[in-house]
C-alpha atoms as a PDB file:
ATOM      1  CA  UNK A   1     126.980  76.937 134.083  1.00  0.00           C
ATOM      2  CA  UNK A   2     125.026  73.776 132.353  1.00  0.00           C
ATOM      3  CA  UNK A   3     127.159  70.373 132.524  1.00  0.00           C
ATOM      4  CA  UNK A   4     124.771  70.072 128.603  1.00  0.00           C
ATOM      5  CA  UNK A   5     126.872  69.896 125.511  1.00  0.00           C
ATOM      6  CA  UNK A   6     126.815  73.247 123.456  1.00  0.00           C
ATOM      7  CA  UNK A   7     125.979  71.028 120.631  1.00  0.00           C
ATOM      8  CA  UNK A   8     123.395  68.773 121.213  1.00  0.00           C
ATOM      9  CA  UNK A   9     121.602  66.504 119.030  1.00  0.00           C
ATOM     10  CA  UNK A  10     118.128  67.040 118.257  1.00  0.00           C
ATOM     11  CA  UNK A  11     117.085  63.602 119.680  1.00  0.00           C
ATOM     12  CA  UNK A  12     118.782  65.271 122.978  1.00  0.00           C
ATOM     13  CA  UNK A  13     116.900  68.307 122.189  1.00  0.00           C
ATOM     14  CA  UNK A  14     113.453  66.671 122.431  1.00  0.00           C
ATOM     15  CA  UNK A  15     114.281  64.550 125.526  1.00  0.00           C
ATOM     16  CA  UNK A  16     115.058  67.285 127.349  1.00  0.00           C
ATOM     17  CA  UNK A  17     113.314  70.079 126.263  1.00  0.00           C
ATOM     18  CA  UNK A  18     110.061  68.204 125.051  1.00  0.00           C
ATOM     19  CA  UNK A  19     109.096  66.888 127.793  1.00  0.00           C
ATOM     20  CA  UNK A  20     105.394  65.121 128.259  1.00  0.00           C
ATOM     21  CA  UNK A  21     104.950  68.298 130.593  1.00  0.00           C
ATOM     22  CA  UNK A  22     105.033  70.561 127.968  1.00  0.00           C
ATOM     23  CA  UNK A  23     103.745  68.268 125.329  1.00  0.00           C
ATOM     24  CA  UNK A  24     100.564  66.982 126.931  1.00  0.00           C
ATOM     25  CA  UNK A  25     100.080  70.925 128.083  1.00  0.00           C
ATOM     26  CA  UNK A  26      96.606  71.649 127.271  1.00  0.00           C
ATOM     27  CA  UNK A  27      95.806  74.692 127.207  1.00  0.00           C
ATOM     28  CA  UNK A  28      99.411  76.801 126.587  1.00  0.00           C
ATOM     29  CA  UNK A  29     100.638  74.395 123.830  1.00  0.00           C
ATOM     30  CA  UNK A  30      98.929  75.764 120.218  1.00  0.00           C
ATOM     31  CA  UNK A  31      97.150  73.211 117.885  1.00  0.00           C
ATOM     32  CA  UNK A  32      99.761  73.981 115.204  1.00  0.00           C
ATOM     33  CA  UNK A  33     102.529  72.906 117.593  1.00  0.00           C
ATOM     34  CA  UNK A  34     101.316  69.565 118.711  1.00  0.00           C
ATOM     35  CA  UNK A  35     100.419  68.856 115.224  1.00  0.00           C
ATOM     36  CA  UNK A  36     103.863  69.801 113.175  1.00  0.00           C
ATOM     37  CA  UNK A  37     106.079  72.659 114.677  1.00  0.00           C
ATOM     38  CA  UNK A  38     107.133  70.918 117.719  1.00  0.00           C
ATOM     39  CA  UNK A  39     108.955  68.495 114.528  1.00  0.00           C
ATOM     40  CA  UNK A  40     110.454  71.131 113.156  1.00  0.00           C
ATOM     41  CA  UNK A  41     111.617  73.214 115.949  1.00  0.00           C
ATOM     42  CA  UNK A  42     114.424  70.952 117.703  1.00  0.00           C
ATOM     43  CA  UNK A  43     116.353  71.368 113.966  1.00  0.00           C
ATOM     44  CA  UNK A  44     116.366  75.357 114.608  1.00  0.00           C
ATOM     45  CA  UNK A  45     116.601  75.130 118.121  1.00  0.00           C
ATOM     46  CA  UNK A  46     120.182  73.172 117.619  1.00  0.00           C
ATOM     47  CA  UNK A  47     121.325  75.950 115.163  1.00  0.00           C
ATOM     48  CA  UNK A  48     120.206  78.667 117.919  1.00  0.00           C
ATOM     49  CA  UNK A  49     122.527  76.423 120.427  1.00  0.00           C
ATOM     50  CA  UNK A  50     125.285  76.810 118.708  1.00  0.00           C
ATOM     51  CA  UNK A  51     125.321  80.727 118.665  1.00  0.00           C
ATOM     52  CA  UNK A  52     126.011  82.764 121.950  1.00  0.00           C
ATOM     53  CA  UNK A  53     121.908  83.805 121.401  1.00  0.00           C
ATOM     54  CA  UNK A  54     119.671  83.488 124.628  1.00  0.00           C
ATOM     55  CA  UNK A  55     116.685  82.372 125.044  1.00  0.00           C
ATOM     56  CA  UNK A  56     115.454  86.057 125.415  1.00  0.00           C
ATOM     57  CA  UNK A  57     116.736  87.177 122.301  1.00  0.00           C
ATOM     58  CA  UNK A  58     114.833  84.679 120.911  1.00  0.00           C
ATOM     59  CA  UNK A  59     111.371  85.198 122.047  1.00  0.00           C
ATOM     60  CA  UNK A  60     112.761  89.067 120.856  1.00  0.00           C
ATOM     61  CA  UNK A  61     113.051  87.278 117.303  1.00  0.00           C
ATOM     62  CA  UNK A  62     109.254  85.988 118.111  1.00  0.00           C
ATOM     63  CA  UNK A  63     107.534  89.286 118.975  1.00  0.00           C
ATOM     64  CA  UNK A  64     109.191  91.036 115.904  1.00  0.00           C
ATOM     65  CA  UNK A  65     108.063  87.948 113.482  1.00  0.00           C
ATOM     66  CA  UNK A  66     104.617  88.643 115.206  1.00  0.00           C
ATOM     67  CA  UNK A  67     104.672  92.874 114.411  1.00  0.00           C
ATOM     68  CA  UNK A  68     105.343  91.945 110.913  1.00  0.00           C
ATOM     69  CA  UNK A  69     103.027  89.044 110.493  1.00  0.00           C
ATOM     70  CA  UNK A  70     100.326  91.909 111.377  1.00  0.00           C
ATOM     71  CA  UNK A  71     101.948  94.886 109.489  1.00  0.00           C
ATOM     72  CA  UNK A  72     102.251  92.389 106.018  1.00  0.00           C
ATOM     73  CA  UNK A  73      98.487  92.653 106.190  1.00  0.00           C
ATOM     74  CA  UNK A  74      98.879  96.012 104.698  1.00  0.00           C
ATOM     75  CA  UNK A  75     100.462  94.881 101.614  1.00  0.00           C
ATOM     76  CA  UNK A  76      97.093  94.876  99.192  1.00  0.00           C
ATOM     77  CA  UNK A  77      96.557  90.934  97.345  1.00  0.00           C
ATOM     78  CA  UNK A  78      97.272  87.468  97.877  1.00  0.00           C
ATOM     79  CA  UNK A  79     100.896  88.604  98.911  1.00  0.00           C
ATOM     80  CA  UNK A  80     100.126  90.413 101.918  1.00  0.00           C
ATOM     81  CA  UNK A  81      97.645  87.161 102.531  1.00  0.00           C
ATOM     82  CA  UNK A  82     100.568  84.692 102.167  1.00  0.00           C
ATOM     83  CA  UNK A  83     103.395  87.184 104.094  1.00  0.00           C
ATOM     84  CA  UNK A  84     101.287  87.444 107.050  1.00  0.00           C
ATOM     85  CA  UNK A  85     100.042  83.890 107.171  1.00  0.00           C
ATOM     86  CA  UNK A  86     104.245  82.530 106.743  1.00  0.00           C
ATOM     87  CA  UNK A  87     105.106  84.816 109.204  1.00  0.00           C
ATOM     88  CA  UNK A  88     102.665  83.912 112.026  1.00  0.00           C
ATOM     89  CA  UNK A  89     103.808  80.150 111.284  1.00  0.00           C
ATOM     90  CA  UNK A  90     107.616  81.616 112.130  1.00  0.00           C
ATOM     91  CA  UNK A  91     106.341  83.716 115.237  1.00  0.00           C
ATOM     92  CA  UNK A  92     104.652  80.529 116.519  1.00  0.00           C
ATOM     93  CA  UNK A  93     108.255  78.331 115.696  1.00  0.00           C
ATOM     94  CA  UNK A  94     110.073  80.943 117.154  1.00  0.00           C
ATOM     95  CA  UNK A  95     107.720  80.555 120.531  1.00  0.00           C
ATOM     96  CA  UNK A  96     108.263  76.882 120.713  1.00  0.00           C
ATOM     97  CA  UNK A  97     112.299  77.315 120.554  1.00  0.00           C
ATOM     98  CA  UNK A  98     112.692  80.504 122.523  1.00  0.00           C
ATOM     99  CA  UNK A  99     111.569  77.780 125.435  1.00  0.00           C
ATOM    100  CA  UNK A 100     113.675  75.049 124.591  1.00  0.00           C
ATOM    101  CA  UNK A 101     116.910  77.430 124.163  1.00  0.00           C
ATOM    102  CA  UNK A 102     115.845  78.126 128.293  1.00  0.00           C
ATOM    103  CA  UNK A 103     114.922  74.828 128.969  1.00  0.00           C
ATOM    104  CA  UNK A 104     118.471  73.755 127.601  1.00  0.00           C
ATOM    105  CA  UNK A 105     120.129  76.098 128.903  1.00  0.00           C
ATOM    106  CA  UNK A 106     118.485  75.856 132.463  1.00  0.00           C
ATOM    107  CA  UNK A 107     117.662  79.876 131.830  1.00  0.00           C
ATOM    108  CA  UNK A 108     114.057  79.973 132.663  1.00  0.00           C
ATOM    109  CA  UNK A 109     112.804  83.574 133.764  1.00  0.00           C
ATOM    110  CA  UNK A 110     110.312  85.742 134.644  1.00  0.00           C
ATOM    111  CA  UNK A 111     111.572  88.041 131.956  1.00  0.00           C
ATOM    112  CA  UNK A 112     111.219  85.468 129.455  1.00  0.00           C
ATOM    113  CA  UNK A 113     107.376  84.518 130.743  1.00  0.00           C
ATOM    114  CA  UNK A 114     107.329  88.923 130.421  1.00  0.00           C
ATOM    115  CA  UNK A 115     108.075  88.556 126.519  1.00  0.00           C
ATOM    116  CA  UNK A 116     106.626  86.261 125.347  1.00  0.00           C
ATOM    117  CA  UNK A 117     103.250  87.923 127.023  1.00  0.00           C
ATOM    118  CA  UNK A 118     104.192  91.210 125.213  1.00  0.00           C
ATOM    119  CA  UNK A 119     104.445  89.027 121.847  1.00  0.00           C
ATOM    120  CA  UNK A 120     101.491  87.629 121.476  1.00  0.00           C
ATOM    121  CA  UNK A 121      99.606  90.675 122.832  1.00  0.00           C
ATOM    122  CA  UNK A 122     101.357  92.768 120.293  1.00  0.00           C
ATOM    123  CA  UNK A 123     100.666  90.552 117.891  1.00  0.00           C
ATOM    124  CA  UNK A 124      97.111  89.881 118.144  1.00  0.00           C
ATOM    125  CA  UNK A 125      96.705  93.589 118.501  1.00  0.00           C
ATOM    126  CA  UNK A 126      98.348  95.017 115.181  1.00  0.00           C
ATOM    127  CA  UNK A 127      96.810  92.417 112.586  1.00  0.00           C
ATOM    128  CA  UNK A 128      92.755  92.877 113.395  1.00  0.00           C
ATOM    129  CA  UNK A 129      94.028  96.770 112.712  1.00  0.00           C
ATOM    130  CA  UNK A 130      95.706  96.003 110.070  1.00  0.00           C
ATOM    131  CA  UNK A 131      92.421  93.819 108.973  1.00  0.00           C
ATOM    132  CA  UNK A 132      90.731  96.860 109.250  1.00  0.00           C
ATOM    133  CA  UNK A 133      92.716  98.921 107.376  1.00  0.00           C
ATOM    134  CA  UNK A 134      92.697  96.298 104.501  1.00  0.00           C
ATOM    135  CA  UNK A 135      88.967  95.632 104.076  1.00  0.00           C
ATOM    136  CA  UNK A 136      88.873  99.311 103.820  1.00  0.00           C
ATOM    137  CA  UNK A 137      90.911  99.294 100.729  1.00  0.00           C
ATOM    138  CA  UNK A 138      94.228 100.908 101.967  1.00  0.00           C
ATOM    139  CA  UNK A 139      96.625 102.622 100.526  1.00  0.00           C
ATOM    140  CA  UNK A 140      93.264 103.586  98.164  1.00  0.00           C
ATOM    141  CA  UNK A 141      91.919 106.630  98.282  1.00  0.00           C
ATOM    142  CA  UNK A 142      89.085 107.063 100.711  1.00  0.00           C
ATOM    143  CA  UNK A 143      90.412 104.439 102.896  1.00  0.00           C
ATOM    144  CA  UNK A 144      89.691 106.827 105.364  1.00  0.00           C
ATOM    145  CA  UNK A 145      86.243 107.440 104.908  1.00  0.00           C
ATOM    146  CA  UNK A 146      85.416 103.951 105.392  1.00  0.00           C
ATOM    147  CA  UNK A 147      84.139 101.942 108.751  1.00  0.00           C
ATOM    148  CA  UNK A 148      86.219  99.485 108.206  1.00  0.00           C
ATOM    149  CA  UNK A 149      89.238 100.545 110.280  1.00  0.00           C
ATOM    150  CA  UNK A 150      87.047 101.280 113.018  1.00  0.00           C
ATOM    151  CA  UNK A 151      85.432  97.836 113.002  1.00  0.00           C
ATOM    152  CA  UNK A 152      89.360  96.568 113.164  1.00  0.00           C
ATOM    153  CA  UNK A 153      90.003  98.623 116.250  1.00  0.00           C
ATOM    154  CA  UNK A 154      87.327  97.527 118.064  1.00  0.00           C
ATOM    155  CA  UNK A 155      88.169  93.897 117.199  1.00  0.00           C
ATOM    156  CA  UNK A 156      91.333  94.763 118.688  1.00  0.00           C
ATOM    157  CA  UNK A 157      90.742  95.457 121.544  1.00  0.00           C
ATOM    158  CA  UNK A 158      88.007  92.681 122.013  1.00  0.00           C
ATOM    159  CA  UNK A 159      90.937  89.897 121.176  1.00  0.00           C
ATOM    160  CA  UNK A 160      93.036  91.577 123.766  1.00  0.00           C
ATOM    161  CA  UNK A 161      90.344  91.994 126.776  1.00  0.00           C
ATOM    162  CA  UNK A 162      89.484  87.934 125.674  1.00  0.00           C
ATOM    163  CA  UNK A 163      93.146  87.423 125.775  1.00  0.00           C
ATOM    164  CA  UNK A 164      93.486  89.395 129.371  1.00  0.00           C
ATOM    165  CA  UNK A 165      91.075  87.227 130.982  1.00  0.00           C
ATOM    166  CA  UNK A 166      93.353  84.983 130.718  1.00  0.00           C
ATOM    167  CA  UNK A 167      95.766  86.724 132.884  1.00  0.00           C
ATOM    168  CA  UNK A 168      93.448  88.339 134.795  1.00  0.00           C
ATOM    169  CA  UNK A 169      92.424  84.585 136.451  1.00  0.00           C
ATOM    170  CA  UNK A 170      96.136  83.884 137.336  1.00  0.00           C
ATOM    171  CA  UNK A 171      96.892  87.499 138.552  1.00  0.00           C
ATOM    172  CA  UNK A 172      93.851  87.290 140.863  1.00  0.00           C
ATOM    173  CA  UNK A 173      95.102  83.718 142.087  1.00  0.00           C
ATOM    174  CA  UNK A 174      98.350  85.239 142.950  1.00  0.00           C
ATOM    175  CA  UNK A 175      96.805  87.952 145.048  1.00  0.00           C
ATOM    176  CA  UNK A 176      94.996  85.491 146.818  1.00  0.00           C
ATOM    177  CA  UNK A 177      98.099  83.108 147.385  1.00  0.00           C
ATOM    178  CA  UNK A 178      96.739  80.125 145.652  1.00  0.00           C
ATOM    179  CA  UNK A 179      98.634  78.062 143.664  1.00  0.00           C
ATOM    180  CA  UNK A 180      99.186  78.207 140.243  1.00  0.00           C
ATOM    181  CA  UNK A 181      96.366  76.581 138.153  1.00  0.00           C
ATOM    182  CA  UNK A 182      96.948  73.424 136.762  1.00  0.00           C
ATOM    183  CA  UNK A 183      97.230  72.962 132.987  1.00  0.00           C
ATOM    184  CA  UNK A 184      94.708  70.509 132.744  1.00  0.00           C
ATOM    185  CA  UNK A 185      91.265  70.488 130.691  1.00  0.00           C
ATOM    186  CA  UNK A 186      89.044  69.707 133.163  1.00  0.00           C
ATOM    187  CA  UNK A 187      89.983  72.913 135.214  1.00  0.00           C
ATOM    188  CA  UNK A 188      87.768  74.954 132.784  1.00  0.00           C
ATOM    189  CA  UNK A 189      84.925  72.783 132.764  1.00  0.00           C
ATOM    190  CA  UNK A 190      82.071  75.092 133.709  1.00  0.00           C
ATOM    191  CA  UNK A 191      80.033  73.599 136.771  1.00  0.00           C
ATOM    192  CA  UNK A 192      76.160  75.222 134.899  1.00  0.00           C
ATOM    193  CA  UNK A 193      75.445  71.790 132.634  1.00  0.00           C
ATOM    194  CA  UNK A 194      74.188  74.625 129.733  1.00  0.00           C
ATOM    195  CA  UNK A 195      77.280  76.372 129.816  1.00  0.00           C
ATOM    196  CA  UNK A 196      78.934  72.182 128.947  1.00  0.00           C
ATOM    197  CA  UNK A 197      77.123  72.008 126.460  1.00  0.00           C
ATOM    198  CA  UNK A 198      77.882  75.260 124.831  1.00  0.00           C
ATOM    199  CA  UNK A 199      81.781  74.587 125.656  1.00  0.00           C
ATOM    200  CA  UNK A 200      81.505  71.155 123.927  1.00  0.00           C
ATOM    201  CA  UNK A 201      79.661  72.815 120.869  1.00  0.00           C
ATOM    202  CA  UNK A 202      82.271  75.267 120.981  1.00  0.00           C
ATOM    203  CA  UNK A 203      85.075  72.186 120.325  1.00  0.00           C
ATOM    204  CA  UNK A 204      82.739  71.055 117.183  1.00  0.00           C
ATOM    205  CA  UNK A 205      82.882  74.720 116.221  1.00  0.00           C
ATOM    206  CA  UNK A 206      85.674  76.570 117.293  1.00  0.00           C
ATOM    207  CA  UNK A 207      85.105  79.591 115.711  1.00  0.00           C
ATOM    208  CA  UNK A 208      87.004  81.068 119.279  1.00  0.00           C
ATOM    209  CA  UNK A 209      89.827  79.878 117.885  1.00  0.00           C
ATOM    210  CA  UNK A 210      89.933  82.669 114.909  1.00  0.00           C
ATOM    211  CA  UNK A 211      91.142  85.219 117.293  1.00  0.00           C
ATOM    212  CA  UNK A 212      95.136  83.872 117.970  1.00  0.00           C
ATOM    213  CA  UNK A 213      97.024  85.007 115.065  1.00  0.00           C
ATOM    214  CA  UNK A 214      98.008  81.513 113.942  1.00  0.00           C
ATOM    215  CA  UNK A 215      94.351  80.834 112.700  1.00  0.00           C
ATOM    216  CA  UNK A 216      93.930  85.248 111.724  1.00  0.00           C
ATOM    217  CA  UNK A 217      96.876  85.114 109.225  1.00  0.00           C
ATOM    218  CA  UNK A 218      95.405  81.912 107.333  1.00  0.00           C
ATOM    219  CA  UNK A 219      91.888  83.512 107.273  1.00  0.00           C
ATOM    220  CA  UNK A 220      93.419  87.095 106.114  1.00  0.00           C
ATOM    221  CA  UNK A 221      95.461  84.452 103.349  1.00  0.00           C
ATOM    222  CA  UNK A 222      92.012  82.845 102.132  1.00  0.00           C
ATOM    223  CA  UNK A 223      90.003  86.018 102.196  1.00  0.00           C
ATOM    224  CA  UNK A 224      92.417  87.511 100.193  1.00  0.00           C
ATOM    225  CA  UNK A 225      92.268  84.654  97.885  1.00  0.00           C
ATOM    226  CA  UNK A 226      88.801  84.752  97.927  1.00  0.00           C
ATOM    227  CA  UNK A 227      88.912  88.859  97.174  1.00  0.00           C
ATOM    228  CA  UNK A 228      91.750  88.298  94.256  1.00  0.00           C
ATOM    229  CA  UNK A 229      88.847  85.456  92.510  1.00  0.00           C
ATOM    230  CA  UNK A 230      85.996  88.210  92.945  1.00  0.00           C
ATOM    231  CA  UNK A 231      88.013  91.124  92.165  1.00  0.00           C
ATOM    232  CA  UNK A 232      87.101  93.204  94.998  1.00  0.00           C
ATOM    233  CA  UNK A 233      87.579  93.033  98.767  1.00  0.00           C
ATOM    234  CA  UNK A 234      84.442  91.605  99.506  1.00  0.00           C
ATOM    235  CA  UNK A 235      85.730  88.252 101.919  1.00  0.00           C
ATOM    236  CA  UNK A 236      87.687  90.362 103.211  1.00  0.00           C
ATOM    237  CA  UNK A 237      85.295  92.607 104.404  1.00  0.00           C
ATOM    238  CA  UNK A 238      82.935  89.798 105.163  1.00  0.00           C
ATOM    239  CA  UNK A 239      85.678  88.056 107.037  1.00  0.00           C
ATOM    240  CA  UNK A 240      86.070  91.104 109.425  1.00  0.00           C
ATOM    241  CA  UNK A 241      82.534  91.191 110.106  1.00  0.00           C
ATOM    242  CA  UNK A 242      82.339  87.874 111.346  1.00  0.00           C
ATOM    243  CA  UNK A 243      84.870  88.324 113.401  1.00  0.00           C
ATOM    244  CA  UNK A 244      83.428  91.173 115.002  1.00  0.00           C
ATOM    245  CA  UNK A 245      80.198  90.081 115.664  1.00  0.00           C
ATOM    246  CA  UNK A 246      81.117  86.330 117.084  1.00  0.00           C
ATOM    247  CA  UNK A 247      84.101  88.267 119.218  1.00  0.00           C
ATOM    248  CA  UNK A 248      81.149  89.634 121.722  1.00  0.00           C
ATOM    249  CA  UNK A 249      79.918  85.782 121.844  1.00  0.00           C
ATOM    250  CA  UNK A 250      83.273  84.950 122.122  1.00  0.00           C
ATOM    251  CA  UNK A 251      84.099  87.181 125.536  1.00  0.00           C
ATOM    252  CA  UNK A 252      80.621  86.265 126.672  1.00  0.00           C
ATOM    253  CA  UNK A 253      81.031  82.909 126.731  1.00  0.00           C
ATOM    254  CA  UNK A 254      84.857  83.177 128.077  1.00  0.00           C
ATOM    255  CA  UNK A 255      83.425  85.249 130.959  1.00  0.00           C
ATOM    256  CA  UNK A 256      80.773  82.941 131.648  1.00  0.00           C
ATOM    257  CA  UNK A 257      82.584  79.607 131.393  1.00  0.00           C
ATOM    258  CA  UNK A 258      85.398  81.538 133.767  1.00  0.00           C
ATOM    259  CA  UNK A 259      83.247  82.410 136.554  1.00  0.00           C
ATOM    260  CA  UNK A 260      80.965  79.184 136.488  1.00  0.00           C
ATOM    261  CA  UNK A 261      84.521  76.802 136.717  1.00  0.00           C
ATOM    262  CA  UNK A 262      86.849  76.230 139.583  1.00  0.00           C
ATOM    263  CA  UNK A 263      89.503  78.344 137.778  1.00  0.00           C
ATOM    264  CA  UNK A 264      88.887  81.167 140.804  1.00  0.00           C
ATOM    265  CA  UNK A 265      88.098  78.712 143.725  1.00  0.00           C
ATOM    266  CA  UNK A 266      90.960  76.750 146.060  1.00  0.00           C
END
């Protein structure tokens, strides 16, 4: 049991569950976060506090946001656009307060760490498909006949192996009994000076970031703006392209910048 009040207030809220370890976190805490939802999320994560809900259930709440923010993409016009790009602003709220329920609660897990991995994974996978599926024109006949879905599969799976990299630096850590890596920026600084300079390009023009589904769902909104002024689904289609194409440059350069940093040395 937790000697913490049941009903906190949300200036409690952000002392304890905001701390400047998770706000000066620089590589697991998303732009939109720092810049507004870590605001909003204390009010929330007091209602949440006051139900018998766990932290768990929460992140639950996050992954299903995520599935639909990806399935809305279906939904043809500037509604499907606005749906999906709401709804990855909620899965992102719900990820900040699944952690501060925990942190409140002194309920940190595995299991939770589990989740919220299966969340964003999920996430990230369903709406490039779903991209797909709209720049072919679905539910349109001939939707089918159309490389369009194909292109969104493949960008699927690109975002994920991009996103497993990720993992794939701390799982190999783990095997080799080093500690866990330090959430600083200057642990992915690549030690080749060309590959700086492309990383510090990269911060001028972080077209990387297009891949999390925070930044996807507001692209699929203005390309489907951009399709409802020219009457067709040409952004759309255009949209998906670029995405394709700048994902190899994108795994390229996250390979390259992995290996040439001290992410995998002691």
């Amino acid at each position: 049991m937790t000697d913490r009040p049941s009903r906190p207030t949300v200036a409690e809220i952000r002392e304890v569950c905001q701390p400047p370890a998770i706000r000066g976190r620089k590589n697991s805490e998303h732009w939109v976060a720092d810049v507004y939802l870590r605001d909003i999320s204390p009010y929330l994560t007091k209602l949440l506090l006051r139900t018998p809900i766990t932290a768990n259930q929460v992140t639950w709440l996050m992954i299903l946001t995520g599935a639909s923010a990806g399935l809305v993409v279906l939904i043809p016009g500037v509604i499907g656009g606005l749906l999906a790009m709401l709804l990855g602003q909620m899965q992102m709220l719900w990820d900040c307060c699944d952690g501060e329920v925990a942190r409140w609660r002194k309920k940190s897990s595995p299991l939770g760490v589990f989740l919220d991995r299966v969340g964003h994974y999920t996430t990230e996978g369903i709406i490039p498909i779903a991209l797909g599926f709209r720049a072919a024109g679905f539910p349109n006949p001939g939707w089918l006949d159309s490389p369009w879905p194909l292109i969104g599969a493949l960008l699927a799976v690109m975002i994920l192996y991009n996103k497993a990299l990720n993992d794939m630096v701390h799982v190999s850590r783990a095997y080799n009994d080093m500690p866990k890596l330090a959430d600083r920026a200057d642990v992915g600084v690549p030690k080749a000076a060309g590959l700086r300079n492309l990383r510090s390009f990269a911060r001028f023009v972080p077209f990387h970031r297009s891949y999390h589904s925070v930044e996807l769902t507001i692209l699929i909104f203005l390309a489907s703006i951009g399709d409802a002024i020219t009457g067709d689904l040409v952004v759309t289609r255009i949209l998906l392209a670029f995405l394709a194409i700048f994902g190899v440059v994108t795994i390229i350069g996250h390979l390259a910048s992995i290996l040439s940093s001290s992410k995998l040395r002691a």
